[in-house]
C-alpha atoms as a PDB file:
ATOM      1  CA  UNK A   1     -71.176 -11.474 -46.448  1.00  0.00           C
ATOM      2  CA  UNK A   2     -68.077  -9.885 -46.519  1.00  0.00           C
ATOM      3  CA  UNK A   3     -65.187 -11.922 -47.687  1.00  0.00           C
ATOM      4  CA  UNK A   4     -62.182 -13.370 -45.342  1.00  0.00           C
ATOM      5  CA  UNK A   5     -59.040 -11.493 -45.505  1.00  0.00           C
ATOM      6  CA  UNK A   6     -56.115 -13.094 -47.284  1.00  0.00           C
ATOM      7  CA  UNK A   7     -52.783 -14.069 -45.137  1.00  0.00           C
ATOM      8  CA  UNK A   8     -51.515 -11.543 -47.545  1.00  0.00           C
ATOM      9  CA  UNK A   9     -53.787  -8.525 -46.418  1.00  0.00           C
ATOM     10  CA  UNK A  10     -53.102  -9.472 -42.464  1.00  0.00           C
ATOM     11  CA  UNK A  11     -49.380  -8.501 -43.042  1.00  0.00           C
ATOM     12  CA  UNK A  12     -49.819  -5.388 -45.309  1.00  0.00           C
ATOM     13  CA  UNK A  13     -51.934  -4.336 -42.388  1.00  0.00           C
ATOM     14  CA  UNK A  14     -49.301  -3.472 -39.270  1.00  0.00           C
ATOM     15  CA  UNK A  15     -52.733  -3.508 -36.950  1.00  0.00           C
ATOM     16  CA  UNK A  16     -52.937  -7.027 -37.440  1.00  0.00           C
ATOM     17  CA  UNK A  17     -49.292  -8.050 -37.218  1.00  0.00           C
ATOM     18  CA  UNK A  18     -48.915 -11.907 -35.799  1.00  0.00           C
ATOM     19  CA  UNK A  19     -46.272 -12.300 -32.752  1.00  0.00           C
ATOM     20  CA  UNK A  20     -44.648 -14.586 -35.354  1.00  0.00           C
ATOM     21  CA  UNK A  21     -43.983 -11.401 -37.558  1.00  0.00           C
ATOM     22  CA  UNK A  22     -42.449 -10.038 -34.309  1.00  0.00           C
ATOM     23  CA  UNK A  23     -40.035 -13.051 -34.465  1.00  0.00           C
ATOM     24  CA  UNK A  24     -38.140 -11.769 -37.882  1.00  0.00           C
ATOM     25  CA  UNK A  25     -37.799  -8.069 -36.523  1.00  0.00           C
ATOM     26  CA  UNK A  26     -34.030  -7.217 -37.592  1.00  0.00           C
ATOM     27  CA  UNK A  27     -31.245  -6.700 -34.741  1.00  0.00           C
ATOM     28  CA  UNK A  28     -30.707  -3.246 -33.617  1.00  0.00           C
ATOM     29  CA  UNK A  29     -27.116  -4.135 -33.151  1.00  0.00           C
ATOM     30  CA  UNK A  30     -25.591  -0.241 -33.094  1.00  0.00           C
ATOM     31  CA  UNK A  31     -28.016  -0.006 -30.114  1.00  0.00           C
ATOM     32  CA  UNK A  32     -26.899  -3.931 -28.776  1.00  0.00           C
ATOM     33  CA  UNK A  33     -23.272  -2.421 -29.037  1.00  0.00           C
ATOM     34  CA  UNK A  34     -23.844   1.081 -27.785  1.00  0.00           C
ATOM     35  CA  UNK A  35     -25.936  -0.238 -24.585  1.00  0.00           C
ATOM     36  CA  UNK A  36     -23.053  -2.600 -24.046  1.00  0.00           C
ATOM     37  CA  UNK A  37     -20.541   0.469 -24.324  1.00  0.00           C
ATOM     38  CA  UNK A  38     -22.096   2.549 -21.852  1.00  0.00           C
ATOM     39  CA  UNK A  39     -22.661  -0.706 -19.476  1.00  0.00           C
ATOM     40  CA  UNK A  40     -18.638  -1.160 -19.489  1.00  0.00           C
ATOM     41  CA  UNK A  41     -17.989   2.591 -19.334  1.00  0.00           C
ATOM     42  CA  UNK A  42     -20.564   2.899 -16.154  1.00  0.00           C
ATOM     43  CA  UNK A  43     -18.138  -0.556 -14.355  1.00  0.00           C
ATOM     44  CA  UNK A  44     -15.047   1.961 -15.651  1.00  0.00           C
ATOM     45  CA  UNK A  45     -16.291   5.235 -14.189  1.00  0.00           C
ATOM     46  CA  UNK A  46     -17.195   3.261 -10.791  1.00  0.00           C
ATOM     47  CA  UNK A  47     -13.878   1.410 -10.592  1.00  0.00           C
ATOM     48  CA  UNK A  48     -11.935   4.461 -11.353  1.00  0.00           C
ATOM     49  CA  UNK A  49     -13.771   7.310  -8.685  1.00  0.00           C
ATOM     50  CA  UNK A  50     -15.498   4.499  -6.408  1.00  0.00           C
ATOM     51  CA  UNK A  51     -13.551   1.355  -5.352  1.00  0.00           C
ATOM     52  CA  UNK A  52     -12.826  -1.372  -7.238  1.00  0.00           C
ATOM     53  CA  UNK A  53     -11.678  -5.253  -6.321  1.00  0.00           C
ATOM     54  CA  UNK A  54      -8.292  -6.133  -5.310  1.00  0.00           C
ATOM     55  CA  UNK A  55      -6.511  -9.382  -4.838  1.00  0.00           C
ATOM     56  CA  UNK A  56      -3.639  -9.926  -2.457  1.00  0.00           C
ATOM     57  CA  UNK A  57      -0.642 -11.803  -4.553  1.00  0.00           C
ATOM     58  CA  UNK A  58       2.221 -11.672  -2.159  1.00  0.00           C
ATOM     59  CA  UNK A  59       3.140 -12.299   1.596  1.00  0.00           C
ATOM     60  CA  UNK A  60       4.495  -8.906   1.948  1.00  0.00           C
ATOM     61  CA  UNK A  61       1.641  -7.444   4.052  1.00  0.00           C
ATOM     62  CA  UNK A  62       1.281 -10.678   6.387  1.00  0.00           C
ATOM     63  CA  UNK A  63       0.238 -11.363   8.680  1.00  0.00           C
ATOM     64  CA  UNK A  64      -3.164  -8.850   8.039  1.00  0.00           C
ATOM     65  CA  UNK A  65      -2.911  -9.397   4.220  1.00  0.00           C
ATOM     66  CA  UNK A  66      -2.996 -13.205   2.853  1.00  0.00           C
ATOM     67  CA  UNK A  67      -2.084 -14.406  -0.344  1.00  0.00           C
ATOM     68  CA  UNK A  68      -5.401 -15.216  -1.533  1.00  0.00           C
ATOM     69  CA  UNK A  69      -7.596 -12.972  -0.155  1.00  0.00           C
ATOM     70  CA  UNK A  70      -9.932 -10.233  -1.907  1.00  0.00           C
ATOM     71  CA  UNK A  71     -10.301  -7.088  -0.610  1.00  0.00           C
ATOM     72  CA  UNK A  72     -12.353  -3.803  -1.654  1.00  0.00           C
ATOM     73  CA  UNK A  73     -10.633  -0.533  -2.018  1.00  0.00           C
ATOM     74  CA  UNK A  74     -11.879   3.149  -2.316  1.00  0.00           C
ATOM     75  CA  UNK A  75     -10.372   5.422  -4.557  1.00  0.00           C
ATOM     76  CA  UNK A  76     -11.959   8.556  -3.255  1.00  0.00           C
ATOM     77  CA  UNK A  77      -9.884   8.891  -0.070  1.00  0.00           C
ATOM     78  CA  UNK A  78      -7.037  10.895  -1.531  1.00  0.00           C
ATOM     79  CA  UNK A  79      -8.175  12.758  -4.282  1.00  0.00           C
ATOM     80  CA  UNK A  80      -8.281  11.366  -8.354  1.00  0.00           C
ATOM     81  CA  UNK A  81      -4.928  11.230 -10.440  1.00  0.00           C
ATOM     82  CA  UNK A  82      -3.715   9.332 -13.867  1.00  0.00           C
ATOM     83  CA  UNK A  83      -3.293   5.860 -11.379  1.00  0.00           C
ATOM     84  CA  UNK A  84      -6.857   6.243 -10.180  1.00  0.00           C
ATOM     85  CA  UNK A  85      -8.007   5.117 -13.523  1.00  0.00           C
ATOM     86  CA  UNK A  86      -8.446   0.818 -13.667  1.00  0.00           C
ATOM     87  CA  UNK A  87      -6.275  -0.499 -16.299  1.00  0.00           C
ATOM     88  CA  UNK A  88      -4.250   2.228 -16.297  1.00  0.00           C
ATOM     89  CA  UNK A  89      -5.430   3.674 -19.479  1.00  0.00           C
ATOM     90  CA  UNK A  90      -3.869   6.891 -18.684  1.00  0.00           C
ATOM     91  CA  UNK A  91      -0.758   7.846 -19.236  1.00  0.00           C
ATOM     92  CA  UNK A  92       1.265   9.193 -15.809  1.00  0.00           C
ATOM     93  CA  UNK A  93       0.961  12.800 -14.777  1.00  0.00           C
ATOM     94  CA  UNK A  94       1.563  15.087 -12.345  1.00  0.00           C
ATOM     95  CA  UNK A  95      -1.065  16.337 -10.091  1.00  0.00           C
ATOM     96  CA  UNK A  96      -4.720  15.311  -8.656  1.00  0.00           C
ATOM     97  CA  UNK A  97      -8.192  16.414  -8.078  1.00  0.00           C
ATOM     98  CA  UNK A  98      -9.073  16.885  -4.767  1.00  0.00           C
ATOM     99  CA  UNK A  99      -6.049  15.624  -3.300  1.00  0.00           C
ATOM    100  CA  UNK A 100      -5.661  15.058   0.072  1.00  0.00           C
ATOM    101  CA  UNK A 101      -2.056  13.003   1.938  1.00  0.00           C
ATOM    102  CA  UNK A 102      -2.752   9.589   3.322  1.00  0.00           C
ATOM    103  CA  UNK A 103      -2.577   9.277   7.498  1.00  0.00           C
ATOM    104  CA  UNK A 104       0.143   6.963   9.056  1.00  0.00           C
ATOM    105  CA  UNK A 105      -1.418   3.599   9.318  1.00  0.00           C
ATOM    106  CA  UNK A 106      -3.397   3.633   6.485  1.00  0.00           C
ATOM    107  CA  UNK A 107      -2.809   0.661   3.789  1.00  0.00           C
ATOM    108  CA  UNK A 108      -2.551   2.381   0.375  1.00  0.00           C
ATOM    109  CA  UNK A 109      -2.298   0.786  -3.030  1.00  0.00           C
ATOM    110  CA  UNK A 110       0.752   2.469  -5.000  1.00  0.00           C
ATOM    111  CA  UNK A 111       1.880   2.218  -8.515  1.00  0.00           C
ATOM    112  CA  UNK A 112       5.757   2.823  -8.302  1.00  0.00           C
ATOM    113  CA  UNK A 113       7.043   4.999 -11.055  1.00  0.00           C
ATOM    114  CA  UNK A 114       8.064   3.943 -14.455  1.00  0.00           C
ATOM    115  CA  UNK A 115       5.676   0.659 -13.761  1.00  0.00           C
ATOM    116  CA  UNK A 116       2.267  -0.399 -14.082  1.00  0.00           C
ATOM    117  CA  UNK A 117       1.688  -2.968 -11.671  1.00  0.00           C
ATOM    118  CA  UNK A 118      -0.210  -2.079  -8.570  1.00  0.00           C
ATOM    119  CA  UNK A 119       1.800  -2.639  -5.076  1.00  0.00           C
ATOM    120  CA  UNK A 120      -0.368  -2.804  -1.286  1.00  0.00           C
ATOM    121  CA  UNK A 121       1.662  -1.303   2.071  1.00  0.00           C
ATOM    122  CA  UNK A 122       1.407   0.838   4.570  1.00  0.00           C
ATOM    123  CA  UNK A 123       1.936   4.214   5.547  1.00  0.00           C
ATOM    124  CA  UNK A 124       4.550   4.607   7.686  1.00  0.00           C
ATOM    125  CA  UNK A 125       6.088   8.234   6.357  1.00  0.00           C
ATOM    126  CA  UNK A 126       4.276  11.202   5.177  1.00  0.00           C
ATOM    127  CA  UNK A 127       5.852  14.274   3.149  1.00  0.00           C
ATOM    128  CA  UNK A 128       8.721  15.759   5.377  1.00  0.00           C
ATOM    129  CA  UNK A 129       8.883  13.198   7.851  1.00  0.00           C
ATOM    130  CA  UNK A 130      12.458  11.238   8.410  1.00  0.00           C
ATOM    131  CA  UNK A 131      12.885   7.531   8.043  1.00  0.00           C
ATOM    132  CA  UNK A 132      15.285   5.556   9.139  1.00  0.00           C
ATOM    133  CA  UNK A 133      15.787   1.618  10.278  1.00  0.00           C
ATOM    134  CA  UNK A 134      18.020   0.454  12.843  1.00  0.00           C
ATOM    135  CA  UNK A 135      17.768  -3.445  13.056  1.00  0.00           C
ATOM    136  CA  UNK A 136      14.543  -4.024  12.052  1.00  0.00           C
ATOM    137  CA  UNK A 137      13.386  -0.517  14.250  1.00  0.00           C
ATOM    138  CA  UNK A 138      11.484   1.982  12.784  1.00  0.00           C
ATOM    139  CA  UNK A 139      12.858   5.529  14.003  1.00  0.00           C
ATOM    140  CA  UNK A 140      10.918   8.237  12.565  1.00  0.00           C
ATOM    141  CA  UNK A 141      12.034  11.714  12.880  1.00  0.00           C
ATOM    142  CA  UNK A 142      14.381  11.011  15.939  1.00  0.00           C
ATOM    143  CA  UNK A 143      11.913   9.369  17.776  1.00  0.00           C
ATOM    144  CA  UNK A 144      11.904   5.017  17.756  1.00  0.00           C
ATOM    145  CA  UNK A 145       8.247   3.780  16.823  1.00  0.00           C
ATOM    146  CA  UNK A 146       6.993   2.575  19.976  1.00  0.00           C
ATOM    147  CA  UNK A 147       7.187  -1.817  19.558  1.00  0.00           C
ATOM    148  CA  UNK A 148       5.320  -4.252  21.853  1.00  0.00           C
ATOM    149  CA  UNK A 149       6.044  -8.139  21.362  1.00  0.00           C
ATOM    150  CA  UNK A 150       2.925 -10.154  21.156  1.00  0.00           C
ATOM    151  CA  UNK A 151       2.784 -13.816  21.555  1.00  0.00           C
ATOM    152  CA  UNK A 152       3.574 -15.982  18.471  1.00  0.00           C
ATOM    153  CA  UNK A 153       0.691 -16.209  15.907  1.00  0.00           C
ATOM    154  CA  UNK A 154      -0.489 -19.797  14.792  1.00  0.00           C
ATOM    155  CA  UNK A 155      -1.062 -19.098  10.686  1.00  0.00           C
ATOM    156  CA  UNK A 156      -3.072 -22.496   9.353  1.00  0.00           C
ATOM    157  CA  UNK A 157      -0.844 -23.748   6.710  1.00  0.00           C
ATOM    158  CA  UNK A 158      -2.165 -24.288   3.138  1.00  0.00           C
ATOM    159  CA  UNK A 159      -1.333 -23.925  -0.504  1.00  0.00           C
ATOM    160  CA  UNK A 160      -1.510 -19.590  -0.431  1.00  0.00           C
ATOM    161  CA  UNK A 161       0.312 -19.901   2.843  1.00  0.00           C
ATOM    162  CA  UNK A 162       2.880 -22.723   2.355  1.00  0.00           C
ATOM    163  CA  UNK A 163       5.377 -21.572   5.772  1.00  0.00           C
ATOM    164  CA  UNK A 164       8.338 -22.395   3.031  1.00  0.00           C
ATOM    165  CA  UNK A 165      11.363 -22.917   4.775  1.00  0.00           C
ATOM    166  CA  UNK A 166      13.225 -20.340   2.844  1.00  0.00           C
ATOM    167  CA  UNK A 167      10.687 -17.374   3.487  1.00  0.00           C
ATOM    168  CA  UNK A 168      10.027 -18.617   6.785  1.00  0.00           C
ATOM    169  CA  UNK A 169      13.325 -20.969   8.368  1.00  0.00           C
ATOM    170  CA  UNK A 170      12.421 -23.253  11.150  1.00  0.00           C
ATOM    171  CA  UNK A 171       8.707 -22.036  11.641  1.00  0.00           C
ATOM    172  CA  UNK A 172       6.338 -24.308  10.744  1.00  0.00           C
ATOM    173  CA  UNK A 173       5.189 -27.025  13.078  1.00  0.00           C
ATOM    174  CA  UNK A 174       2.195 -29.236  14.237  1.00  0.00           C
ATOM    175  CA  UNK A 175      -0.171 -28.246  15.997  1.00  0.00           C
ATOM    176  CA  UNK A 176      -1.977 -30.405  18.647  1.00  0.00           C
ATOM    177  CA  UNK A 177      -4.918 -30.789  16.228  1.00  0.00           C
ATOM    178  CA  UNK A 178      -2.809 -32.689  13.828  1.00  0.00           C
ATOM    179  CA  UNK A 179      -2.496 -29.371  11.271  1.00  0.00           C
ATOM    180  CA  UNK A 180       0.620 -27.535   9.962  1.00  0.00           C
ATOM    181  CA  UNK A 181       1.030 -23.925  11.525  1.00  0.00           C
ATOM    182  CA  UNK A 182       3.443 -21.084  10.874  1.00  0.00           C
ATOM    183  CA  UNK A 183       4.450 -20.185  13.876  1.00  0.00           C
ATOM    184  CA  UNK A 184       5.298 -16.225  13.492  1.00  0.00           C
ATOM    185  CA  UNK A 185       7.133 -13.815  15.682  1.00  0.00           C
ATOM    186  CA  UNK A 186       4.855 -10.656  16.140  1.00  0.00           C
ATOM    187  CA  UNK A 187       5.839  -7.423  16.627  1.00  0.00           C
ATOM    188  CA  UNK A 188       3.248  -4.911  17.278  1.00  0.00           C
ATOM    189  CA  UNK A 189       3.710  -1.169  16.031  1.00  0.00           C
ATOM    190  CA  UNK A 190       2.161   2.071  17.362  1.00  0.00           C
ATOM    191  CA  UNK A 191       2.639   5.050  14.816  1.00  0.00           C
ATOM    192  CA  UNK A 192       2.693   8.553  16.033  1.00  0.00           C
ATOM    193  CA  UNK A 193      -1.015   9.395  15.472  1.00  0.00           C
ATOM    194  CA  UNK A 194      -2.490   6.242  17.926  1.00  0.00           C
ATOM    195  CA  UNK A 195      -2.226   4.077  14.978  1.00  0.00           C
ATOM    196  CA  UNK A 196      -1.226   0.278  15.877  1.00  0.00           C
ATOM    197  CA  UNK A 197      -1.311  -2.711  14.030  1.00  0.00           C
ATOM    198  CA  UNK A 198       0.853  -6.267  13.931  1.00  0.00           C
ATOM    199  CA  UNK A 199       4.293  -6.930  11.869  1.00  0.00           C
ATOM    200  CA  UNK A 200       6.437  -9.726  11.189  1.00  0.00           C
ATOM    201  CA  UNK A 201       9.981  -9.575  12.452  1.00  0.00           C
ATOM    202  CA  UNK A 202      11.950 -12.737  11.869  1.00  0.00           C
ATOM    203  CA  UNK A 203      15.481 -11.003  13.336  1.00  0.00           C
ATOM    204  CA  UNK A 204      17.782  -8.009  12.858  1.00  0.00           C
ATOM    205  CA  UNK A 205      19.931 -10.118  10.095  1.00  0.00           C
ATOM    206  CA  UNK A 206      18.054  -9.544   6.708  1.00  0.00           C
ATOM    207  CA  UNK A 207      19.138  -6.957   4.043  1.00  0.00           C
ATOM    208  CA  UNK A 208      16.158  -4.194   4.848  1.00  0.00           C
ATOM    209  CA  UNK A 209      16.745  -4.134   8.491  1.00  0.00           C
ATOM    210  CA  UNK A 210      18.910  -1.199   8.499  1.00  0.00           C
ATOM    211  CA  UNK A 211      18.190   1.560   6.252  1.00  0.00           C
ATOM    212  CA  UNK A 212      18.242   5.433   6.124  1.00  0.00           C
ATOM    213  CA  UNK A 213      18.094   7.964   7.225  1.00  0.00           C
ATOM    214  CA  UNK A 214      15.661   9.273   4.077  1.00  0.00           C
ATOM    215  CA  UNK A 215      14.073  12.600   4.276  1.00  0.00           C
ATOM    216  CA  UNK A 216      10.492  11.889   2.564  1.00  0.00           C
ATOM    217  CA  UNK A 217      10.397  14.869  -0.522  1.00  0.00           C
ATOM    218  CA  UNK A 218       7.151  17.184  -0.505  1.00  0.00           C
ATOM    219  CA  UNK A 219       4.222  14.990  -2.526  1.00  0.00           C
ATOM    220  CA  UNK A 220       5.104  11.739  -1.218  1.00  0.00           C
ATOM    221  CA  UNK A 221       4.567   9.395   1.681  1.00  0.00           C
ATOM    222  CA  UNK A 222       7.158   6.688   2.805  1.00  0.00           C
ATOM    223  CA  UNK A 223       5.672   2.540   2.683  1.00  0.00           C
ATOM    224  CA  UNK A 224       6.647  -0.483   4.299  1.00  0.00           C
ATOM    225  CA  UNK A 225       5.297  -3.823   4.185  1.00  0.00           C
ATOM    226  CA  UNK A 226       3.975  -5.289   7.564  1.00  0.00           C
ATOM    227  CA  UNK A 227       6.095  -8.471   6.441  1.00  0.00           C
ATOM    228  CA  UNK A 228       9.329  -6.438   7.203  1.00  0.00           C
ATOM    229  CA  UNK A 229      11.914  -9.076   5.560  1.00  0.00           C
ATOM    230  CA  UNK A 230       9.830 -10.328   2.908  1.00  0.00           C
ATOM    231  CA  UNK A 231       8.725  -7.177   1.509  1.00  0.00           C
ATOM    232  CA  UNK A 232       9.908  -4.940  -1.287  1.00  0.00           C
ATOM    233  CA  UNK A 233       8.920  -1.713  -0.306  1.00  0.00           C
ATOM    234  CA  UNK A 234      10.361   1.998  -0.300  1.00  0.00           C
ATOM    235  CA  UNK A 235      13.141   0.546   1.393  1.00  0.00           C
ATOM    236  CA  UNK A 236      14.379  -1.718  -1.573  1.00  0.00           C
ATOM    237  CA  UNK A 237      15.023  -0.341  -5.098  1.00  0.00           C
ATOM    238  CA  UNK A 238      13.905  -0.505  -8.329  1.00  0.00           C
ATOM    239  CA  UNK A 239      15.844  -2.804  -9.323  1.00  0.00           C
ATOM    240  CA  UNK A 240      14.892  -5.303  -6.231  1.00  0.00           C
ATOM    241  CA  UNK A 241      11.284  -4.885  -7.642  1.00  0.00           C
ATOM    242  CA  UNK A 242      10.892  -2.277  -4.809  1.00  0.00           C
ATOM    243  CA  UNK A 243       9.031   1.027  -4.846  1.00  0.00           C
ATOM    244  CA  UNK A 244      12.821   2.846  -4.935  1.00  0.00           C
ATOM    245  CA  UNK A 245      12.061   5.309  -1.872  1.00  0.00           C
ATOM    246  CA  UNK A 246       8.881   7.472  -1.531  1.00  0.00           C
ATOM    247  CA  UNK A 247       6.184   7.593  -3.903  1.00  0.00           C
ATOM    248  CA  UNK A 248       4.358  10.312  -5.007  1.00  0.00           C
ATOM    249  CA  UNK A 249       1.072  10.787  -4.140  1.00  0.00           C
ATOM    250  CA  UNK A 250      -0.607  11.384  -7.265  1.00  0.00           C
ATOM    251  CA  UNK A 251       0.628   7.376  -7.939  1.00  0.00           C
ATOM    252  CA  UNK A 252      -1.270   6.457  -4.615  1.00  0.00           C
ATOM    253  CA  UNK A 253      -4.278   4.811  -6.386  1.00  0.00           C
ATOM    254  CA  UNK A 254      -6.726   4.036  -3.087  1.00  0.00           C
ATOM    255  CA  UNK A 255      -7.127   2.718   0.161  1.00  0.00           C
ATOM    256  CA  UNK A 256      -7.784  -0.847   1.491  1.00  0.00           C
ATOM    257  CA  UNK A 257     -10.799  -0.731   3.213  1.00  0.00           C
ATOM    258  CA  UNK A 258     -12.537  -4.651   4.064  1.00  0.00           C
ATOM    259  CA  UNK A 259     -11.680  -8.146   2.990  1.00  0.00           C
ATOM    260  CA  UNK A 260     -14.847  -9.695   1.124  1.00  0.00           C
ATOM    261  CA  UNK A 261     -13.465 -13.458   1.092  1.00  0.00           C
ATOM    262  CA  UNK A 262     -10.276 -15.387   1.054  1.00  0.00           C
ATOM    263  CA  UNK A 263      -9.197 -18.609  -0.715  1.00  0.00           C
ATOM    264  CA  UNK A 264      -6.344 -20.948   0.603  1.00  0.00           C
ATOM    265  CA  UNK A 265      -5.397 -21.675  -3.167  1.00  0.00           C
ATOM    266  CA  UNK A 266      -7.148 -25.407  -3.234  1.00  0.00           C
ATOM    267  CA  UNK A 267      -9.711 -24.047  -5.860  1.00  0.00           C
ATOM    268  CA  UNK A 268     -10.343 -26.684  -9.129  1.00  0.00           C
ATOM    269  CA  UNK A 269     -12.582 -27.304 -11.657  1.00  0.00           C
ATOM    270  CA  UNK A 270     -14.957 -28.623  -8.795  1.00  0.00           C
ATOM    271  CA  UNK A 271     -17.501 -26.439  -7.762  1.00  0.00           C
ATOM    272  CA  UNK A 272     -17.605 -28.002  -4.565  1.00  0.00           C
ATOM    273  CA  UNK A 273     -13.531 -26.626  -4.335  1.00  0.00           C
ATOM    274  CA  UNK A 274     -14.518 -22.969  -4.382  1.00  0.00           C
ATOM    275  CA  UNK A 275     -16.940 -23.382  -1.534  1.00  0.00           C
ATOM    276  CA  UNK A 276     -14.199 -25.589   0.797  1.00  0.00           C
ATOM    277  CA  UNK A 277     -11.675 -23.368  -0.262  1.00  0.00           C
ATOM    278  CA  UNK A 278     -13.002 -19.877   1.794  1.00  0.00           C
ATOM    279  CA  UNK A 279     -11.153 -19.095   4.551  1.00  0.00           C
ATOM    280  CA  UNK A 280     -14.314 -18.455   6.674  1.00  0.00           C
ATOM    281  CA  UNK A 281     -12.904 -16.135   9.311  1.00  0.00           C
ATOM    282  CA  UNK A 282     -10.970 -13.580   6.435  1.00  0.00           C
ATOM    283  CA  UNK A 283     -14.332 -12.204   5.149  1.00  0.00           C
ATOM    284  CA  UNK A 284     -15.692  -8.894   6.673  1.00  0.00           C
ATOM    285  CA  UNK A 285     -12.185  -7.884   9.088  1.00  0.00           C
ATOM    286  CA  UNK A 286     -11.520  -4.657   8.398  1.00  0.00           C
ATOM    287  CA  UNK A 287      -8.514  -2.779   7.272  1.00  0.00           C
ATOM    288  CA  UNK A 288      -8.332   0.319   8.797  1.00  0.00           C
ATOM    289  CA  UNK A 289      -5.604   0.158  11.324  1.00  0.00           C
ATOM    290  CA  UNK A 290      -7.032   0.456  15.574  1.00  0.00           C
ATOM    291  CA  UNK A 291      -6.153   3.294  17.239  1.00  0.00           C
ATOM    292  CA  UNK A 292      -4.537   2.806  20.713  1.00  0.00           C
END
């Protein structure tokens, strides 16, 4: 009879390897780190040329934009430049690939030159086009955007939508159901190409309400906030944290496309927060501005 093998001749043998000598196989870890590398550079490349997240920080594009809510946006629409890339890791440059010029109406994200924080407005000028503001009225090129008044819009109040009485004097009151509203005045605005959408216009008295006339240069479109008096936009300059006229269009970084969910700011370290905190009825409305 032959005799047993020895522990000793199972593991010179690598046919007869244990799992538990699978157990003490040495980390790979250039392969750990180089499969983590191309997972982060495959999030960067879709970020950069696809769409990426973006959340809303400011009431300057109420009442369609919230404080608070998350929206996607495509960078694709008008053509890749230095700003297309997330972070910003690219230094600013002139020109694009595949550029195309943004349509009145549509709500752009815009890095303002000499900066590096991301602003959200709205087309309302595109390369050639005049702008000026006459008491809160858009005339562009000669002609007064066409304005409808719509009936007062109820805005629930909470802790991303406060109704302060210094952005928003005299306007916030109960509502029958026992909850705070901000009651705001609505203007509705019809662009030249069909586009409409809704604005803010608390009165003809506040510093941006007359401005121009501004000729738009070649290579840049004209934006406004839909918040018209609590928005620094290409109205205001640099120095007023404004966009300091028309922006060029290679620092147009995307376009807002759909809100995926909104919080009203009451978020802790209670799970149960996050789920109370959705504003229901913000997820899924699209941006893209109706056409009358």
């Amino acid at each position: 009879m032959a005799p047993e093998a020895s522990d000793a001749a199972i593991h010179a043998d690598p046919a007869r390897r244990t799992p538990a000598d699978d157990d003490h196989k040495p980390v790979n870890w250039f392969e750990e780190i180089r499969g983590l590398f191309l997972l982060l550079l495959a999030v960067l490349a879709f970020h950069s040329l696809v769409a990426k997240p973006f959340y809303i920080p400011t009431m300057s594009m109420m009442p369609n934009l919230l404080v608070g809510d998350r929206l996607v946006v495509s960078k694709y629409p008008y053509g890749w430049s230095w700003v297309s890339v997330s972070f910003h890791l690219l230094p600013p440059m002139k020109g694009r690939i595949n550029g195309s010029t943004p349509e009145y109406g549509d709500i752009v994200i815009a890095t303002p030159e000499g900066a590096s924080a991301d602003y959200i407005k709205r087309v309302i000028g595109r390369p050639g086009d005049t702008i000026e503001v006459q008491s809160g009225r858009v005339i562009l090129n000669g002609e007064e955007v066409v304005r409808a008044v719509q009936p007062n819009l109820l805005l629930p109040v909470d802790l991303n939508s406060p109704c302060n009485a210094s952005d928003f004097p005299m306007l916030k009151m109960r509502g029958a159901d026992g909850r705070f509203y901000c009651e705001l005045p609505i203007i509705r605005e019809t662009l030249p190409n069909g586009v409409s959408y809704n604005t803010i216009d608390l009165g003809p008295d506040y510093p941006l309400d007359n401005y121009g006339p501004y000729t738009v240069p070649a290579g840049h479109v004209f934006l406004m906030g839909d918040n018209r008096d609590r928005s620094a936009d290409s109205r205001a300059s640099r120095e007023e944290l404004g966009l300091g006229g028309a922006v060029p269009l290679e620092n147009v970084g995307g376009r807002a496309e759909i809100v995926t969910f909104s919080l009203d700011g009451s978020t802790n370290w209670n799970p149960l927060s996050w789920w109370q905190s959705l504003r229901g009825d913000r997820a899924g409305n699209s941006l893209r501005a109706d056409r009358d």
